[in-house]
Protein backbone atom coordinates (compact mmCIF):
# COMPACT_ATOMS: atom_id res chain seq x y z
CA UNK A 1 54.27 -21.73 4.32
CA UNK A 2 53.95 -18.35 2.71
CA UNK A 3 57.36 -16.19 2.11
CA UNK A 4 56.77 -12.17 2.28
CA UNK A 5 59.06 -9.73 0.52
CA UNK A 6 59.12 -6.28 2.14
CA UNK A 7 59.17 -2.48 0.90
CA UNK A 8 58.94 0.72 2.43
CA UNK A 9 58.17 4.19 0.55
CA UNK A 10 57.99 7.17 1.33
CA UNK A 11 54.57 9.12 0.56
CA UNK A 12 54.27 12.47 -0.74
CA UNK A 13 50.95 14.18 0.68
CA UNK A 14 50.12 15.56 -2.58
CA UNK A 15 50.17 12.03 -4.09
CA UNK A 16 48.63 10.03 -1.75
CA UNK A 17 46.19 8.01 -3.48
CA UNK A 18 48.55 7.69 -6.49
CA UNK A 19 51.46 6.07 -4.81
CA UNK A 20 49.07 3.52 -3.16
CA UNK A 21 47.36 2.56 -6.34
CA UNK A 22 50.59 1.96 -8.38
CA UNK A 23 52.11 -0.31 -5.42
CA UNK A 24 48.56 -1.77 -5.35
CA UNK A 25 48.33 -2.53 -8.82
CA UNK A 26 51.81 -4.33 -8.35
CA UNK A 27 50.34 -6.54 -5.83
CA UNK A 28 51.85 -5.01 -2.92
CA UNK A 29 49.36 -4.88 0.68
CA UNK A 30 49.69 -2.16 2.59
CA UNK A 31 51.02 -3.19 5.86
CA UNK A 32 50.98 0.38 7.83
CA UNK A 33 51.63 4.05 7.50
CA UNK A 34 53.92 5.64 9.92
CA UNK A 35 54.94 9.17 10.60
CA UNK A 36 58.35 10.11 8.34
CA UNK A 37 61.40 12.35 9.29
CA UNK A 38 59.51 15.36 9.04
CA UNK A 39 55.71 16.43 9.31
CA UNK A 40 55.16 16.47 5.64
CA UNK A 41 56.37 13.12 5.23
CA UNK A 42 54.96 9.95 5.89
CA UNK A 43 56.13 6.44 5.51
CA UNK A 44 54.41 3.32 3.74
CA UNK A 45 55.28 -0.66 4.58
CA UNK A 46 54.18 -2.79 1.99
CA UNK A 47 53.99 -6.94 1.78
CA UNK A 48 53.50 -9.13 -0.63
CA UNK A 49 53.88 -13.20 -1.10
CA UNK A 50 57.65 -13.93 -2.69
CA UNK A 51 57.51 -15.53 -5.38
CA UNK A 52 59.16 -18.97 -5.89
């Protein structure tokens, strides 16, 4: 059976597509996005397989 490890970041609108790709490129999925504390700020969940 697969074990996940979690993370969640915050995501700065201006840096997007940067933020994704550097969690990407560590092998984290995106999971969701979700609204954050305030209107300018949103909220990435990330998953990836633990390692053993």
């Amino acid at each position: 059976m697969t074990k996940w490890e979690y993370a969640t970041v915050p995501l700065l609108v201006h840096a997007t597509k940067q933020i994704l790709d550097n969690w990407g490129t560590d092998g984290w999925e995106l999971v969701a996005v979700v609204p954050g504390p305030n209107p300018e700020q949103l909220v990435a969940y990330f998953k990836r397989p633990k390692e053993a």
